[in-house]
C-alpha atoms as a PDB file:
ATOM      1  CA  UNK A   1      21.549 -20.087  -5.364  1.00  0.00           C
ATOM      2  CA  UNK A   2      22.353 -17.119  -3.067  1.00  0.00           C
ATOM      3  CA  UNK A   3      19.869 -15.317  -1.057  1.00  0.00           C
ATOM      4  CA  UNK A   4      18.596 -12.253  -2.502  1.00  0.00           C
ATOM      5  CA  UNK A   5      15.954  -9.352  -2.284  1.00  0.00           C
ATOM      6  CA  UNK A   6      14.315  -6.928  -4.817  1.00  0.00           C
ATOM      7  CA  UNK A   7      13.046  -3.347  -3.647  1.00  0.00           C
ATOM      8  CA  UNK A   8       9.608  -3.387  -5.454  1.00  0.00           C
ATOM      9  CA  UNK A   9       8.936   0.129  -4.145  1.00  0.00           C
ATOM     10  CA  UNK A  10       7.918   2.576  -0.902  1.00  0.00           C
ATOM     11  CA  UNK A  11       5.223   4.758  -0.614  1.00  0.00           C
ATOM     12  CA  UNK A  12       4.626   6.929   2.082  1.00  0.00           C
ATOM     13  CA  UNK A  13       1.113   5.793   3.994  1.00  0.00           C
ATOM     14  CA  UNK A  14      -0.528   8.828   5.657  1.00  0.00           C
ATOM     15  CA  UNK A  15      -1.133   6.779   9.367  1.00  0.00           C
ATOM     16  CA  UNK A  16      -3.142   9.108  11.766  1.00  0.00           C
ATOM     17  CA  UNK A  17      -1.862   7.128  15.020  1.00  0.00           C
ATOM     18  CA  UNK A  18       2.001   7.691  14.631  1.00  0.00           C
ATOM     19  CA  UNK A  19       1.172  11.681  14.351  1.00  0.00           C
ATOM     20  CA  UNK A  20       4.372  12.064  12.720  1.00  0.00           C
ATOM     21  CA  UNK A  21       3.726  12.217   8.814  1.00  0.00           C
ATOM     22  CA  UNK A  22       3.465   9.572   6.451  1.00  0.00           C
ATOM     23  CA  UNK A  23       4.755   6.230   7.680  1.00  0.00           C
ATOM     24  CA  UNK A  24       7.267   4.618   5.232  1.00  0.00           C
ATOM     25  CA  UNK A  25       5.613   1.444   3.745  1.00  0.00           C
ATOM     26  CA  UNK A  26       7.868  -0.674   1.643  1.00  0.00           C
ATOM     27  CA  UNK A  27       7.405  -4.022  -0.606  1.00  0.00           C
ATOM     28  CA  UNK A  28      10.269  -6.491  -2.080  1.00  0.00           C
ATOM     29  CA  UNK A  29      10.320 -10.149  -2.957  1.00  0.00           C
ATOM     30  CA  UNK A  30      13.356 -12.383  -1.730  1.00  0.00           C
ATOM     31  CA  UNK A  31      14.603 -15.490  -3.612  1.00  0.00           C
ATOM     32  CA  UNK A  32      12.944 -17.329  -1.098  1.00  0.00           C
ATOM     33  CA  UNK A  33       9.437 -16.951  -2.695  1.00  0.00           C
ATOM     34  CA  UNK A  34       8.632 -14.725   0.264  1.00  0.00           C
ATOM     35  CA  UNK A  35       7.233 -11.317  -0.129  1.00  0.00           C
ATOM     36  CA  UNK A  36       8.682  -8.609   2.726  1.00  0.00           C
ATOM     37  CA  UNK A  37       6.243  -5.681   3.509  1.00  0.00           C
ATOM     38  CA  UNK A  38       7.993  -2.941   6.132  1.00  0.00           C
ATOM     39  CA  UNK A  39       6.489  -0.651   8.096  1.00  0.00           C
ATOM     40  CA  UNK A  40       8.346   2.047   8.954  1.00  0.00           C
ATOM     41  CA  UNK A  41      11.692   0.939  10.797  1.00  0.00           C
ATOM     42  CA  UNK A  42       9.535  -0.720  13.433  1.00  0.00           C
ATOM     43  CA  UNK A  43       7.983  -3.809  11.736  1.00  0.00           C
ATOM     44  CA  UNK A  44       8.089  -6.459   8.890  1.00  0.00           C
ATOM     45  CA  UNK A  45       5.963  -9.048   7.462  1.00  0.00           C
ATOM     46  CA  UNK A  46       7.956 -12.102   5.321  1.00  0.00           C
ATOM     47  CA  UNK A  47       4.618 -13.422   3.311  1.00  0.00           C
ATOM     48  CA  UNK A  48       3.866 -16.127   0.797  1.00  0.00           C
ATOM     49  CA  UNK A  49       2.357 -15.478  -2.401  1.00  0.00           C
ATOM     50  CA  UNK A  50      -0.733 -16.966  -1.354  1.00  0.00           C
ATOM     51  CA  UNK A  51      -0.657 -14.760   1.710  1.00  0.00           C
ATOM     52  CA  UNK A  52      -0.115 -11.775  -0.234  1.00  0.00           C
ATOM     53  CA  UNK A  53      -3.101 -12.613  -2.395  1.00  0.00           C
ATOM     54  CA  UNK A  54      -5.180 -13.173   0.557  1.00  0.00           C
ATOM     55  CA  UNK A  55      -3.888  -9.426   2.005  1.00  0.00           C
ATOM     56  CA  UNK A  56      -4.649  -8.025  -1.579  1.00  0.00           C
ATOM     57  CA  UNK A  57      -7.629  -9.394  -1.895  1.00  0.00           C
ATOM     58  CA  UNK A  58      -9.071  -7.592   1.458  1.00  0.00           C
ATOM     59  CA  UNK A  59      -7.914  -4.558   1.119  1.00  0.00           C
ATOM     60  CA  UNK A  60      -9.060  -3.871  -2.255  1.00  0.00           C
ATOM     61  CA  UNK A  61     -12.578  -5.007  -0.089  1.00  0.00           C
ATOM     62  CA  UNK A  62     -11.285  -2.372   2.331  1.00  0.00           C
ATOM     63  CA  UNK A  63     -11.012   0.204  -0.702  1.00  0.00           C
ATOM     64  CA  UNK A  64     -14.312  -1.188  -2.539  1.00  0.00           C
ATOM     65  CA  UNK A  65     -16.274  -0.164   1.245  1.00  0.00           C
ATOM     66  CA  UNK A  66     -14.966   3.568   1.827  1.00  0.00           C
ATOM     67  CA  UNK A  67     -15.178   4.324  -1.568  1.00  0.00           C
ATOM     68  CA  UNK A  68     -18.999   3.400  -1.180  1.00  0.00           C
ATOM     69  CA  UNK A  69     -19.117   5.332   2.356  1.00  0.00           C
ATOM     70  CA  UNK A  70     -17.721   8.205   0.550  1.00  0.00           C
ATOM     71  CA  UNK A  71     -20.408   8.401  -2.478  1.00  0.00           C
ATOM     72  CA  UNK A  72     -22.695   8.186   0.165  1.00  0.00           C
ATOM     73  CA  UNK A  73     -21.511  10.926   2.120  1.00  0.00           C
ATOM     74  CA  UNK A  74     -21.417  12.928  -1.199  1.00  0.00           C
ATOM     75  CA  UNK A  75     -24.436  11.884  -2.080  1.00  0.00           C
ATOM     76  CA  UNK A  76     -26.209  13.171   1.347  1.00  0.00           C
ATOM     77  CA  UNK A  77     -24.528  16.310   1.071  1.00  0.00           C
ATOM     78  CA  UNK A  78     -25.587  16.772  -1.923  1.00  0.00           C
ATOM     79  CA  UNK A  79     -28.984  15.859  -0.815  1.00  0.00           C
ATOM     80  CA  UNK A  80     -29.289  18.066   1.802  1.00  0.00           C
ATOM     81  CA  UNK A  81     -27.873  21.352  -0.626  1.00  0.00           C
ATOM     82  CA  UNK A  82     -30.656  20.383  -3.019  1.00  0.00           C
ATOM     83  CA  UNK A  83     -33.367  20.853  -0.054  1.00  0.00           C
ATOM     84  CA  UNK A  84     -32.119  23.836   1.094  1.00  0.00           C
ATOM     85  CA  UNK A  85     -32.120  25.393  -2.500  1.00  0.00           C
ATOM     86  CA  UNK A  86     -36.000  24.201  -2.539  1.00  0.00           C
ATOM     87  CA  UNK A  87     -36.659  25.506   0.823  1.00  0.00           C
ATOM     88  CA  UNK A  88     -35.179  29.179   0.021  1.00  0.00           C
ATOM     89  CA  UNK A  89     -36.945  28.976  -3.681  1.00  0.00           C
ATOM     90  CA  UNK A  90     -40.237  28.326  -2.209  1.00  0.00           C
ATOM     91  CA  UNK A  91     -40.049  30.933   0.364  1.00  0.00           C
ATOM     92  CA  UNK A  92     -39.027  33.709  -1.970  1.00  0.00           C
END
């Protein structure tokens, strides 16, 4: 069987270190049972399945925690706007 490699798809991965817009991400699968993630023109990982589980796994953990962070951000702003309403009703 010949080598071969699918383009699953790129997205473009808003990185605040490179300071130079979105850093091209990309994902394919070879016939090797390896998975190739690319990052920018400057890096690649060549993965197993059970490695890509293992990535996928973490950063949905990574998503799960700043989604919480964020709600509570929210919710302490809105906190705060509720006490200030009280604080300007009970003065008037």
């Amino acid at each position: 069987m010949a080598y071969s490699h699918e383009l699953i798809g790129n997205i473009g991965v808003n990185d605040e270190s490179n300071g130079r817009g979105p850093l091209n991400v990309g994902v394919g699968v070879d016939s090797l049972g390896r998975c190739t993630i690319t990052f920018g023109t400057s890096y690649a990982l060549r993965i197993t399945a059970e490695d890509v589980d293992q990535l996928r796994d973490i950063l949905y953990e990574a998503a799960r925690k700043l989604d919480s962070q964020r709600y509570d951000r929210e919710m302490e702003a809105a906190m705060e706007r509720v006490a200030t309403v009280r604080v300007k009703q009970e003065s008037a």
